[in-house]
PDB file of N, CA and C in Angstrom:
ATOM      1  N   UNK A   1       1.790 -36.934 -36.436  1.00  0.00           N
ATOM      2  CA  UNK A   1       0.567 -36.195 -36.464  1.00  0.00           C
ATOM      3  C   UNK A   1      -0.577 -36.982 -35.834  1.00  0.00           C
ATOM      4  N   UNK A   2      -0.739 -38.529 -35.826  1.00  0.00           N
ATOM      5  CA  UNK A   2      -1.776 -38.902 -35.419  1.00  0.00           C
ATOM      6  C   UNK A   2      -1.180 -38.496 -34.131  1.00  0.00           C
ATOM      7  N   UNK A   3      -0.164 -38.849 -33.485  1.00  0.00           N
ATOM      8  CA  UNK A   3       0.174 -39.226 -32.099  1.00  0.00           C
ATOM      9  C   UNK A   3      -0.713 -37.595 -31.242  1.00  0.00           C
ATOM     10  N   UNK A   4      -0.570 -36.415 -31.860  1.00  0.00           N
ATOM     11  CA  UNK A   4      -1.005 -35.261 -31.724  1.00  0.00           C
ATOM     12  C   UNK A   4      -2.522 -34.968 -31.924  1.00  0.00           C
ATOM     13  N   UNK A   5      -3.439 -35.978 -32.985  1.00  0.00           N
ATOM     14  CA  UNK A   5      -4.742 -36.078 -32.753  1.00  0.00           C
ATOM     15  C   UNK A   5      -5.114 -37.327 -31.639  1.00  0.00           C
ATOM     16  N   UNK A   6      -4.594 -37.844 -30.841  1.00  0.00           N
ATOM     17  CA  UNK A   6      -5.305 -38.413 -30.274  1.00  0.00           C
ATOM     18  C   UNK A   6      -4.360 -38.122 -28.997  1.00  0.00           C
ATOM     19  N   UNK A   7      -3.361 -37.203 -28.410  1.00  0.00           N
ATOM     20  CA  UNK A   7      -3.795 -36.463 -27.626  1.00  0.00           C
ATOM     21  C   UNK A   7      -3.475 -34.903 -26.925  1.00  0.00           C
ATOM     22  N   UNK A   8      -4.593 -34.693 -28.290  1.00  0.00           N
ATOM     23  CA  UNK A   8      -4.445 -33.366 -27.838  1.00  0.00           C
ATOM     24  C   UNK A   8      -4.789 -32.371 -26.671  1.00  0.00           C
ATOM     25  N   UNK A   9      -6.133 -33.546 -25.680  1.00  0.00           N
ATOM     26  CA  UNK A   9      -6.432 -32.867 -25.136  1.00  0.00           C
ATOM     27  C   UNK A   9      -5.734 -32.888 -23.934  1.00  0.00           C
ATOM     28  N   UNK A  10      -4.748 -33.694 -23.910  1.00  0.00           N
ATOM     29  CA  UNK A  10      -3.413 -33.580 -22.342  1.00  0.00           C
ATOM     30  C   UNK A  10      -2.810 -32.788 -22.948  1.00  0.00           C
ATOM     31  N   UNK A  11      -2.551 -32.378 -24.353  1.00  0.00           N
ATOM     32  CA  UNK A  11      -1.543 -31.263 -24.238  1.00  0.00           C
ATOM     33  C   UNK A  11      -2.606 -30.400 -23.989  1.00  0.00           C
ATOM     34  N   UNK A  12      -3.354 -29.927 -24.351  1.00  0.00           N
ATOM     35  CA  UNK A  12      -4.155 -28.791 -23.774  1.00  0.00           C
ATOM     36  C   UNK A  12      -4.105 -28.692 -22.455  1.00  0.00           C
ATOM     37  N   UNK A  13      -4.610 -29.468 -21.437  1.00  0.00           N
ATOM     38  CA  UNK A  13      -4.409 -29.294 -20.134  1.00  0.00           C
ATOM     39  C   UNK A  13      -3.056 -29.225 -19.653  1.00  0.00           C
ATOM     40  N   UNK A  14      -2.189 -29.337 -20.375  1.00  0.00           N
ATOM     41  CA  UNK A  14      -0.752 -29.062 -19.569  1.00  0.00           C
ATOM     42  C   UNK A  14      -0.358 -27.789 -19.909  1.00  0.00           C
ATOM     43  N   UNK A  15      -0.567 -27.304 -21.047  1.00  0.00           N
ATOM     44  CA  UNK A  15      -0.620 -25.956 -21.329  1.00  0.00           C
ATOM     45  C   UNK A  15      -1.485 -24.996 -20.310  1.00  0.00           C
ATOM     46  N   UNK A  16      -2.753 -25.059 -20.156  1.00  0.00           N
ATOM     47  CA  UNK A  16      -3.353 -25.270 -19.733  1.00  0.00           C
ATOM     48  C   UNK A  16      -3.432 -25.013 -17.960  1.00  0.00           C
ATOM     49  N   UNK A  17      -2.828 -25.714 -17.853  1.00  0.00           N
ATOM     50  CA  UNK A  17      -2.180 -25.672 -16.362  1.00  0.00           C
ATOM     51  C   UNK A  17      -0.608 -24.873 -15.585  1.00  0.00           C
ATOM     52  N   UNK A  18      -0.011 -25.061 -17.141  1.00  0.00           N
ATOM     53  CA  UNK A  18       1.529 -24.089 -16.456  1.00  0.00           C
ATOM     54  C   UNK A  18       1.213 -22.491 -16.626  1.00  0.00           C
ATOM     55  N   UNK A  19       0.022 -22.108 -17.473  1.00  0.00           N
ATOM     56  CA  UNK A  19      -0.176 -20.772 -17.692  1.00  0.00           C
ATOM     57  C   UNK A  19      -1.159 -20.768 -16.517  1.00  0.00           C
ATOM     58  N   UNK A  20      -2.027 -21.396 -16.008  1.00  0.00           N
ATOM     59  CA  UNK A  20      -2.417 -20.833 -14.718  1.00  0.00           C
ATOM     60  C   UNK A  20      -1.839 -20.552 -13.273  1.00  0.00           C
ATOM     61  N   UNK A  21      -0.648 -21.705 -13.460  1.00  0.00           N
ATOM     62  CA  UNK A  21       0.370 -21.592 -12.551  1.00  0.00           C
ATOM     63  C   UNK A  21       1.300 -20.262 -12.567  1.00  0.00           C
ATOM     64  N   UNK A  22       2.056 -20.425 -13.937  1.00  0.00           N
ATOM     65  CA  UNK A  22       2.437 -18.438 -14.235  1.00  0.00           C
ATOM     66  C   UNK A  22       1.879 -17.826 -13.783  1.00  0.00           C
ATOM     67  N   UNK A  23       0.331 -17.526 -13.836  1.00  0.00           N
ATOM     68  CA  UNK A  23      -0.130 -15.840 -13.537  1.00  0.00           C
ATOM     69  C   UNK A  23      -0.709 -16.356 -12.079  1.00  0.00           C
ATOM     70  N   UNK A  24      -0.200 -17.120 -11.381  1.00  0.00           N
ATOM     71  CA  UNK A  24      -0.614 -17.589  -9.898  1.00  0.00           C
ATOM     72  C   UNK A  24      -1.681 -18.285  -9.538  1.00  0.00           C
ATOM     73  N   UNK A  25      -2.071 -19.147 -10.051  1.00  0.00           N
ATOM     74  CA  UNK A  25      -3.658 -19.680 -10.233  1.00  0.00           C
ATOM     75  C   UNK A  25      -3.733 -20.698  -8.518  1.00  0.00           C
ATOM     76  N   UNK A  26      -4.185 -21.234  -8.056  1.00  0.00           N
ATOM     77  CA  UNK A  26      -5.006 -21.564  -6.843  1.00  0.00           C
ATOM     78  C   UNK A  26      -3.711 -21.381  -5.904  1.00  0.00           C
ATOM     79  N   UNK A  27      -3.414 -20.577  -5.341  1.00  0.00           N
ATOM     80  CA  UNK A  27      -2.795 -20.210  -4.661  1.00  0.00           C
ATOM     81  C   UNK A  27      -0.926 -20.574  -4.481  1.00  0.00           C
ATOM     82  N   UNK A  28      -0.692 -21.077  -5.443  1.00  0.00           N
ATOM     83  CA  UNK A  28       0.866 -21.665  -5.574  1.00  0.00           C
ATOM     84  C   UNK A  28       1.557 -20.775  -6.659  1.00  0.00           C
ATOM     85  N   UNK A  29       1.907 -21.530  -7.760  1.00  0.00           N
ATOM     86  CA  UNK A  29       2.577 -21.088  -8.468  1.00  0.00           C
ATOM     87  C   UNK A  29       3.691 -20.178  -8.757  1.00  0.00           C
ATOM     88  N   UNK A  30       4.440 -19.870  -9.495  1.00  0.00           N
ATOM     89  CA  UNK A  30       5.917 -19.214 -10.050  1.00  0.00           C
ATOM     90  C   UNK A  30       5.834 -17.910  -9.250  1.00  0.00           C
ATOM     91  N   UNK A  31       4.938 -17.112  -8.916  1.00  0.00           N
ATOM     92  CA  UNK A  31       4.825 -16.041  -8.236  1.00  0.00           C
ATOM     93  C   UNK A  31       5.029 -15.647  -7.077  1.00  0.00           C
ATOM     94  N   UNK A  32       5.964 -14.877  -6.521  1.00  0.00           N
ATOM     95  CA  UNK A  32       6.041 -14.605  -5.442  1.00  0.00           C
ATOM     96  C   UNK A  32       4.777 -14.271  -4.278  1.00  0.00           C
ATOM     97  N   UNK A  33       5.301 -14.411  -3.217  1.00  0.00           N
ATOM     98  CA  UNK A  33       3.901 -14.087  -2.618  1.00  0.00           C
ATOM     99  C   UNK A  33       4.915 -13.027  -1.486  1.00  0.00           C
ATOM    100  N   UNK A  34       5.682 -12.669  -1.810  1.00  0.00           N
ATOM    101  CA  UNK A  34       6.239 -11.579  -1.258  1.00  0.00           C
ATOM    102  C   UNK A  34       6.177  -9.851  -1.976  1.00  0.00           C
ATOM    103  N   UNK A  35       5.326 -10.083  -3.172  1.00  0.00           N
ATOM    104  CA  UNK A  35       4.557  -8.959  -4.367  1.00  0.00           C
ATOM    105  C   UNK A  35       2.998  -9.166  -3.612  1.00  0.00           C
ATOM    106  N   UNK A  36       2.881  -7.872  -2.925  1.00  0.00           N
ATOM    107  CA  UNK A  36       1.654  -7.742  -2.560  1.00  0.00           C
ATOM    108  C   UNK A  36       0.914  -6.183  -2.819  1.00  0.00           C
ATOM    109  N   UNK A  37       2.020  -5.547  -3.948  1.00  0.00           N
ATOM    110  CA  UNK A  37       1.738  -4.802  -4.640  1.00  0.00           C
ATOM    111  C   UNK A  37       1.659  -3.049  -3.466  1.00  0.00           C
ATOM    112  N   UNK A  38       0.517  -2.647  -2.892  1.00  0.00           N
ATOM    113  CA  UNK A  38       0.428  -2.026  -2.138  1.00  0.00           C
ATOM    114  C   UNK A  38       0.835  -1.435  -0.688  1.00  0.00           C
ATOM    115  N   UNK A  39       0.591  -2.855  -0.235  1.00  0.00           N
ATOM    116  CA  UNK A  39       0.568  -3.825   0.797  1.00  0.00           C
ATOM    117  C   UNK A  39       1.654  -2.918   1.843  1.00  0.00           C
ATOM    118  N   UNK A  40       1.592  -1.759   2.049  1.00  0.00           N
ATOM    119  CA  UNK A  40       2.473  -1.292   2.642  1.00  0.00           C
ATOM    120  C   UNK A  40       3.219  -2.010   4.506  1.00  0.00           C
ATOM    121  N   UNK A  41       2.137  -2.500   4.897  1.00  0.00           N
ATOM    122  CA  UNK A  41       2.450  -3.684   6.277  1.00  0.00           C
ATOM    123  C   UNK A  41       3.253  -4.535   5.912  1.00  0.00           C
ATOM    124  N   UNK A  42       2.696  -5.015   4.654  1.00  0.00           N
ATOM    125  CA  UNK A  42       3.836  -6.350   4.583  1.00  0.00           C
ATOM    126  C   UNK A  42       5.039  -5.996   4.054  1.00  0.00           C
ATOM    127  N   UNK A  43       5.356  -4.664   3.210  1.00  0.00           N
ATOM    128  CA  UNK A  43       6.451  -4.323   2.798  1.00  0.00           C
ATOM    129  C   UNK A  43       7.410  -4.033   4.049  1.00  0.00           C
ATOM    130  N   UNK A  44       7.021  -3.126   5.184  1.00  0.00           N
ATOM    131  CA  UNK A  44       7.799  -2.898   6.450  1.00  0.00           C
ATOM    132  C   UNK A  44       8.309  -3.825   6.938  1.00  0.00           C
ATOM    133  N   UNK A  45       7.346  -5.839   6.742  1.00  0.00           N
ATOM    134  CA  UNK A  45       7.474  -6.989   7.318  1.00  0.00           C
ATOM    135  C   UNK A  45       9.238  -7.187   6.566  1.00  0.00           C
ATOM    136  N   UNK A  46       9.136  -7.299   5.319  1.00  0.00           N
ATOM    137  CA  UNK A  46       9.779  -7.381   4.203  1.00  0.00           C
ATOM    138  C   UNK A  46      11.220  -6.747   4.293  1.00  0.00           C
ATOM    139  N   UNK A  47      10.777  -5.698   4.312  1.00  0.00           N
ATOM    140  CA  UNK A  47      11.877  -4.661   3.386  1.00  0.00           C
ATOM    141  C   UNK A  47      12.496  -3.761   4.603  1.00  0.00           C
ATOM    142  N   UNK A  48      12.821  -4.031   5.302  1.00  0.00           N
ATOM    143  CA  UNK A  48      13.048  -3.479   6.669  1.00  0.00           C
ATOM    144  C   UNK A  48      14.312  -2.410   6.774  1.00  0.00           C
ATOM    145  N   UNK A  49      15.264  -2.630   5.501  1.00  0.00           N
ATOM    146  CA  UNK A  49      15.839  -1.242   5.739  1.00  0.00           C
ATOM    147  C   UNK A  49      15.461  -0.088   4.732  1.00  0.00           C
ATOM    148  N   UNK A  50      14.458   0.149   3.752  1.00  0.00           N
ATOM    149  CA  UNK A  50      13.450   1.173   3.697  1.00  0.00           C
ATOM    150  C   UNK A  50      12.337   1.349   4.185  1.00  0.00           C
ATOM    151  N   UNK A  51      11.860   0.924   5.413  1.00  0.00           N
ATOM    152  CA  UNK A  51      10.644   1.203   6.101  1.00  0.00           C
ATOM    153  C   UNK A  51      11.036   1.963   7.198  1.00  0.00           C
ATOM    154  N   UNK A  52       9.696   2.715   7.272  1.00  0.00           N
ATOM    155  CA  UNK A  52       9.809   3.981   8.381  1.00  0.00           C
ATOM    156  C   UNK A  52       8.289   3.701   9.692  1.00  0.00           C
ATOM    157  N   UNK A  53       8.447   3.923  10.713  1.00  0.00           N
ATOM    158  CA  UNK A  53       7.496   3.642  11.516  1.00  0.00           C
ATOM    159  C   UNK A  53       7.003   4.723  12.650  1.00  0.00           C
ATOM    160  N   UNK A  54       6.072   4.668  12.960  1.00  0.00           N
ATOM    161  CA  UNK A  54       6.363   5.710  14.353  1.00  0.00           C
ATOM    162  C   UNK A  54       5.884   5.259  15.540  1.00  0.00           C
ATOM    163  N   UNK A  55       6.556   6.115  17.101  1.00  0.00           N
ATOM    164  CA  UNK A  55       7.394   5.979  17.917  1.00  0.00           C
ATOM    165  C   UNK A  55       5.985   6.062  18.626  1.00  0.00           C
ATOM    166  N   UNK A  56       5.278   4.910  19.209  1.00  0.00           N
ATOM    167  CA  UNK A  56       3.864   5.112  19.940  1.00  0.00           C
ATOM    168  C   UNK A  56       3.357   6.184  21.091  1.00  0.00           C
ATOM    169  N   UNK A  57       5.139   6.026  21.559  1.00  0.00           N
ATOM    170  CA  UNK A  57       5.242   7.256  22.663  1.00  0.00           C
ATOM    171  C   UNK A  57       5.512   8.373  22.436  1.00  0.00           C
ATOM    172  N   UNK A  58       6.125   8.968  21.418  1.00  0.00           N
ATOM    173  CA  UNK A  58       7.017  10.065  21.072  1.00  0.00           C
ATOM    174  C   UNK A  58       5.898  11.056  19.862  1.00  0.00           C
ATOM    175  N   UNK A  59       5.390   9.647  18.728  1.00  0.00           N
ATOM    176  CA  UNK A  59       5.349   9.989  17.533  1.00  0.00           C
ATOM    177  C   UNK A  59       6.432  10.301  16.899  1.00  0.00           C
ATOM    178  N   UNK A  60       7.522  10.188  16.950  1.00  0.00           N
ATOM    179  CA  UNK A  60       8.502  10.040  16.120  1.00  0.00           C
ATOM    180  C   UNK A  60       8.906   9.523  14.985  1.00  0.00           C
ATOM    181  N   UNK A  61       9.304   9.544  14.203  1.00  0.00           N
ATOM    182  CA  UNK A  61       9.122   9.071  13.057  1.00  0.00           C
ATOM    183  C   UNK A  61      10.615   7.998  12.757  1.00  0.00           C
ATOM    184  N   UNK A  62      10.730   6.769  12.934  1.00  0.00           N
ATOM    185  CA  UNK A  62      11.852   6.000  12.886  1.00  0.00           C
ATOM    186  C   UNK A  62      11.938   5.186  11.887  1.00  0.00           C
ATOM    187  N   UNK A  63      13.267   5.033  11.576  1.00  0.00           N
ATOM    188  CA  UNK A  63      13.693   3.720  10.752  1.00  0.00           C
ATOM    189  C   UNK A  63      13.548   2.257  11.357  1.00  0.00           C
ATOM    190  N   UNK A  64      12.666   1.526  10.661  1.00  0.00           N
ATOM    191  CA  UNK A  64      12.371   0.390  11.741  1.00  0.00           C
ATOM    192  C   UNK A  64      13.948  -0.978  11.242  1.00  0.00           C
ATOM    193  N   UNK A  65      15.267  -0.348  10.549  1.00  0.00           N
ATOM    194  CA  UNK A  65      15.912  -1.071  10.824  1.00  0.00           C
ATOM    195  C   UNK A  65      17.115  -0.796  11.984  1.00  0.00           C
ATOM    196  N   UNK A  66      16.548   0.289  13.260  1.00  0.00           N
ATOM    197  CA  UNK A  66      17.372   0.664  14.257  1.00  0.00           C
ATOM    198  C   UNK A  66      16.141   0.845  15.372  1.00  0.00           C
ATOM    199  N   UNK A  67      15.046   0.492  14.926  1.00  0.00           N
ATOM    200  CA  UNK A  67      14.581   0.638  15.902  1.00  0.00           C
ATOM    201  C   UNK A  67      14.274  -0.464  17.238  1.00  0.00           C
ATOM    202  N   UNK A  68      13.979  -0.074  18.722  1.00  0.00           N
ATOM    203  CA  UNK A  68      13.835  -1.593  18.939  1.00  0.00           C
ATOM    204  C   UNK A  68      12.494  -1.836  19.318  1.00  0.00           C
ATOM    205  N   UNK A  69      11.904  -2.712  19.517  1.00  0.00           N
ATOM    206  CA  UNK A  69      11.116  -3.476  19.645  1.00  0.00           C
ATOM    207  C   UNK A  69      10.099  -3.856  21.217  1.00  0.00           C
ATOM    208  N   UNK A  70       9.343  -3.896  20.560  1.00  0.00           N
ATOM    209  CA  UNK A  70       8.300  -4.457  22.214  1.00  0.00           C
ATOM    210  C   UNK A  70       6.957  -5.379  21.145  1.00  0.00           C
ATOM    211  N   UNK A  71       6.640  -6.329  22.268  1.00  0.00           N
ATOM    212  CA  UNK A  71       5.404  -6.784  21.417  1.00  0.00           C
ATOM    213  C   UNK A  71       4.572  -6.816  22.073  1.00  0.00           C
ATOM    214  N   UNK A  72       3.084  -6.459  22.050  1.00  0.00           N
ATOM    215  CA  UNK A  72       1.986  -6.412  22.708  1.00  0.00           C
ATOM    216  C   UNK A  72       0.640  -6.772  21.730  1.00  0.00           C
ATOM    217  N   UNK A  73       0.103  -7.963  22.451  1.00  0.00           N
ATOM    218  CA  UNK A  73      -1.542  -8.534  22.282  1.00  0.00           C
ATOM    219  C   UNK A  73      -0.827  -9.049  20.842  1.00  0.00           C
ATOM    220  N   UNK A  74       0.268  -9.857  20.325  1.00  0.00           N
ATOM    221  CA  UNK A  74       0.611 -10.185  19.069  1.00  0.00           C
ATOM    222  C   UNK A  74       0.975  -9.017  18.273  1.00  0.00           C
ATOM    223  N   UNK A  75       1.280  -8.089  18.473  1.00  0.00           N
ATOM    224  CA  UNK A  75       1.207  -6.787  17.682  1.00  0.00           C
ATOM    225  C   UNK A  75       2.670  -6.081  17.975  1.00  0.00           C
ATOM    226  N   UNK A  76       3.813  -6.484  16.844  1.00  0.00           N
ATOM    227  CA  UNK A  76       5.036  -5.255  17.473  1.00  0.00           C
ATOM    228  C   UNK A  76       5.084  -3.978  17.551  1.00  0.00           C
ATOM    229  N   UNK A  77       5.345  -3.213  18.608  1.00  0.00           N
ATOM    230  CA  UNK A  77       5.646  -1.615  18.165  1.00  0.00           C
ATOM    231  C   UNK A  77       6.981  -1.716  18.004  1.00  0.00           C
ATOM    232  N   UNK A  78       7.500  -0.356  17.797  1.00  0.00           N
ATOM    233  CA  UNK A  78       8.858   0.028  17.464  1.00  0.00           C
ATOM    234  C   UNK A  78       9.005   1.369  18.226  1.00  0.00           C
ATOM    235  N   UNK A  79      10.093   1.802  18.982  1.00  0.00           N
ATOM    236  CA  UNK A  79      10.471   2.468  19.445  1.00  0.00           C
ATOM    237  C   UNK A  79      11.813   3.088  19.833  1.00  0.00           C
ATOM    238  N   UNK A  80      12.175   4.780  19.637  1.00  0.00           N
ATOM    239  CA  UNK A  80      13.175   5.610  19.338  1.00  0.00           C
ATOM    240  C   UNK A  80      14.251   5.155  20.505  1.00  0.00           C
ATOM    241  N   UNK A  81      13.855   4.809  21.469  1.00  0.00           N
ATOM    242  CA  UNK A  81      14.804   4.484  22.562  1.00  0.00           C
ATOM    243  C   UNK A  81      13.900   3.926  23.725  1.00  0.00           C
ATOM    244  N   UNK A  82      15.155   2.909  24.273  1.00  0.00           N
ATOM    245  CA  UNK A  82      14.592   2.496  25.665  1.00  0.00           C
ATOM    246  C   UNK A  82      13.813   2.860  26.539  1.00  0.00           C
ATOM    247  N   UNK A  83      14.016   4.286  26.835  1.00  0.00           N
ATOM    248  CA  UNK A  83      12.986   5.084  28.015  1.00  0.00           C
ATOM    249  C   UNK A  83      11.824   5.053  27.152  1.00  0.00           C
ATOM    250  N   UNK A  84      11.258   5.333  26.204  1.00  0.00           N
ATOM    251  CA  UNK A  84      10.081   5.315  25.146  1.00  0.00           C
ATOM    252  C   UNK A  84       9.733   3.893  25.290  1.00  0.00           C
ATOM    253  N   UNK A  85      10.310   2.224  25.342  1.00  0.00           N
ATOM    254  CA  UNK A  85       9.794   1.218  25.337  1.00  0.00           C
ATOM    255  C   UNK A  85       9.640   1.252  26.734  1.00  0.00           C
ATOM    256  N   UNK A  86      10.031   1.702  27.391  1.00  0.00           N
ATOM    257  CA  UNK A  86       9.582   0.608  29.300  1.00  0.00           C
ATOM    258  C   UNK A  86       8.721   1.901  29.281  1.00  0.00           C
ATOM    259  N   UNK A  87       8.485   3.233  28.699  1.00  0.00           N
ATOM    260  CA  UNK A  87       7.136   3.913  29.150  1.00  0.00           C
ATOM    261  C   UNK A  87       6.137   2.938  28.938  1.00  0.00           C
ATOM    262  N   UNK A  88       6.035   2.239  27.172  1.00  0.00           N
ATOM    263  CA  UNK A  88       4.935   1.670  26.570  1.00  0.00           C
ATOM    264  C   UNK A  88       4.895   0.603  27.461  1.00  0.00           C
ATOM    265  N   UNK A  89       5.712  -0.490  28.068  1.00  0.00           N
ATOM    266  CA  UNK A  89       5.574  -1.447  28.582  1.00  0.00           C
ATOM    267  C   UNK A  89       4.998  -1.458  29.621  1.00  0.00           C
ATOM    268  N   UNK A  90       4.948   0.192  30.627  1.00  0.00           N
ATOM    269  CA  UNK A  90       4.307   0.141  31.559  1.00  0.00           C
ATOM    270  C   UNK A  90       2.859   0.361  31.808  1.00  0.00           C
ATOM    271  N   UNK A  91       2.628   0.954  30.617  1.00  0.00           N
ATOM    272  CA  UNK A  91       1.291   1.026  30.069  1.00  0.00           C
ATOM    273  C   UNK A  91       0.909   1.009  28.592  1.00  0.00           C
ATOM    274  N   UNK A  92       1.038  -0.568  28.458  1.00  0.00           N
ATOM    275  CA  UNK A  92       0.602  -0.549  26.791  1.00  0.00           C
ATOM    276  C   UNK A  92      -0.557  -0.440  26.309  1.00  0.00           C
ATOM    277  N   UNK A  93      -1.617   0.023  27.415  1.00  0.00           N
ATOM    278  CA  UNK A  93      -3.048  -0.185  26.569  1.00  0.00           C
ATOM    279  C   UNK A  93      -3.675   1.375  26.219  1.00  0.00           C
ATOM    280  N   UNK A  94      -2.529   2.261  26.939  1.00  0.00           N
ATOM    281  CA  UNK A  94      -2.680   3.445  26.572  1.00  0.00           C
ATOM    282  C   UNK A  94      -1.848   4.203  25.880  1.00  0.00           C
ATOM    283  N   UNK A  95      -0.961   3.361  24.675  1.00  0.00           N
ATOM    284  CA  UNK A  95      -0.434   3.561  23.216  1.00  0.00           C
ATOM    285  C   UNK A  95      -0.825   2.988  22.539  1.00  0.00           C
ATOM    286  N   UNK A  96      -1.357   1.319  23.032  1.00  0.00           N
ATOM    287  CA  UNK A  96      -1.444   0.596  21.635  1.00  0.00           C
ATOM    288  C   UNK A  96      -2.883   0.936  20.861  1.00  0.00           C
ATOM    289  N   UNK A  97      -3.954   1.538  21.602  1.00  0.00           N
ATOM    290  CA  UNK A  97      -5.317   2.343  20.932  1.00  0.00           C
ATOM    291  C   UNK A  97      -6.295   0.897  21.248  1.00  0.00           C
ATOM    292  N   UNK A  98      -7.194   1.425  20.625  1.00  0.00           N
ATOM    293  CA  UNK A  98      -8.112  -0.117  20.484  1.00  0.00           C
ATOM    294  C   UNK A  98      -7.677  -1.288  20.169  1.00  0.00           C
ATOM    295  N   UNK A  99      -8.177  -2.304  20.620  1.00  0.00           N
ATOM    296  CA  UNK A  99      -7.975  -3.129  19.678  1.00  0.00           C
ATOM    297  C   UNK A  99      -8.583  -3.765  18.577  1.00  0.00           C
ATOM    298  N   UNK A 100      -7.534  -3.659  17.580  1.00  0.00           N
ATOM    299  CA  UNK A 100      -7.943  -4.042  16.374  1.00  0.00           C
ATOM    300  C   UNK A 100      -7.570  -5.626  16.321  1.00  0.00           C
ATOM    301  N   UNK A 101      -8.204  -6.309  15.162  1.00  0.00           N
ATOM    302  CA  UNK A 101      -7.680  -7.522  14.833  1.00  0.00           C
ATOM    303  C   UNK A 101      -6.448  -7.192  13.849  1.00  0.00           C
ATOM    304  N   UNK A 102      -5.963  -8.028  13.456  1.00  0.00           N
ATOM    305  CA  UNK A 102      -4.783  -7.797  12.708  1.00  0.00           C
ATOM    306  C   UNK A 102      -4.783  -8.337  11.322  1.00  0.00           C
ATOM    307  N   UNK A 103      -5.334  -7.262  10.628  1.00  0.00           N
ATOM    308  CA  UNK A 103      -5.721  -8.110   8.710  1.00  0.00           C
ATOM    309  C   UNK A 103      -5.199  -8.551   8.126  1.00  0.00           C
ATOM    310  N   UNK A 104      -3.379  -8.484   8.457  1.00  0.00           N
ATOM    311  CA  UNK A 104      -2.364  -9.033   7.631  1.00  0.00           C
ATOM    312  C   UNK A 104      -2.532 -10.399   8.095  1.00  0.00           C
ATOM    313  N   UNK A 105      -2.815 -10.959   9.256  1.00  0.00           N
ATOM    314  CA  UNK A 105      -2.543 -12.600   9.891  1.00  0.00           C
ATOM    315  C   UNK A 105      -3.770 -13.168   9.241  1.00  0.00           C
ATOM    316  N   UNK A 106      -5.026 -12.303   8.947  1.00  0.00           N
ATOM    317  CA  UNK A 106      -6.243 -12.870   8.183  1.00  0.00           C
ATOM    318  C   UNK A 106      -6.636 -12.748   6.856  1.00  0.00           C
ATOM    319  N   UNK A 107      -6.282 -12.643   6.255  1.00  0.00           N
ATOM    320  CA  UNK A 107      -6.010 -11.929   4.498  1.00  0.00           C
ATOM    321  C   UNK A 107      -5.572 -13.250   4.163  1.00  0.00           C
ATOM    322  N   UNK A 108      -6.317 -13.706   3.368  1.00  0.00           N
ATOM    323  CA  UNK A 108      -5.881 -15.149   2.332  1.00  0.00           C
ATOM    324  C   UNK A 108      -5.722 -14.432   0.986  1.00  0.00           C
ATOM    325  N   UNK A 109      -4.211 -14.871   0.604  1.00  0.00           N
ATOM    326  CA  UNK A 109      -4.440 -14.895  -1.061  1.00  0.00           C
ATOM    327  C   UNK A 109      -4.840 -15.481  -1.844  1.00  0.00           C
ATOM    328  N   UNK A 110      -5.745 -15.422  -2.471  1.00  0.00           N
ATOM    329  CA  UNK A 110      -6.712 -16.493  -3.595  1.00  0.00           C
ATOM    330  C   UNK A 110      -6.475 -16.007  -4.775  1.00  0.00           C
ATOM    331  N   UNK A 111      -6.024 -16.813  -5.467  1.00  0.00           N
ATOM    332  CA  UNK A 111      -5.854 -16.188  -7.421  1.00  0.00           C
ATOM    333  C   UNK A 111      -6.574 -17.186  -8.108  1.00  0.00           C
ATOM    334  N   UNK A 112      -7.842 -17.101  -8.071  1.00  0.00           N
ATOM    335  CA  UNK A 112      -8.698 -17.850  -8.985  1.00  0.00           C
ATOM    336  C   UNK A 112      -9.063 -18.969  -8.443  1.00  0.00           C
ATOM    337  N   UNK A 113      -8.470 -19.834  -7.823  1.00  0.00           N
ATOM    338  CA  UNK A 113      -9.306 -21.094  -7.105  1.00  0.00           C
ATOM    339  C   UNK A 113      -9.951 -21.279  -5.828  1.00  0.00           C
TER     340      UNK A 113
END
């Protein structure tokens, strides 16, 4: 019992510290950072054979685990077939729309610190 009054206050901080780590505290901890809850972008990043995408050229609506691929300004599209990617490739600035920045590459997760 003395050994416990004199120090209680490291056990407090270790307590202390693994429960901030549990519920994700300064950006580490036990928690996935692949739970982004909403996050429907990063789920498509993720979860690639239930994600659905569409076809920049077509509007089509595809499975992005058959679909293939082009990348433009850092940004992948997905597309229903070949003739649909070398259209976009020949003119990607008139599918890919404005440009946006890309919020998923700038989005910090912060949980309390």
């Amino acid at each position: 019992m003395q050994w416990l009054a004199q120090n209680w206050i490291w056990i407090l901080l270790v307590v202390g510290f693994f429960f901030m780590m549990r519920r994700g505290g300064c950006g580490g901890g036990m928690k996935s950072h692949g739970q982004h809850g909403g996050d429907t972008q990063h789920s498509a990043e993720t979860d690639k054979s239930a994600a659905t995408v569409t076809d920049p050229v077509d509007k089509a609506t595809l499975d992005i685990a058959t679909a293939l691929t082009s990348v433009y300004r850092g940004k992948v599209y997905y597309f229903g077939s070949a003739e649909n990617r070398a259209i976009f490739e020949a003119k990607p600035e008139q599918y890919a729309g404005p440009d946006q920045p890309d919020m998923h590459q700038h989005k910090s997760h912060h949980h309390g610190c």
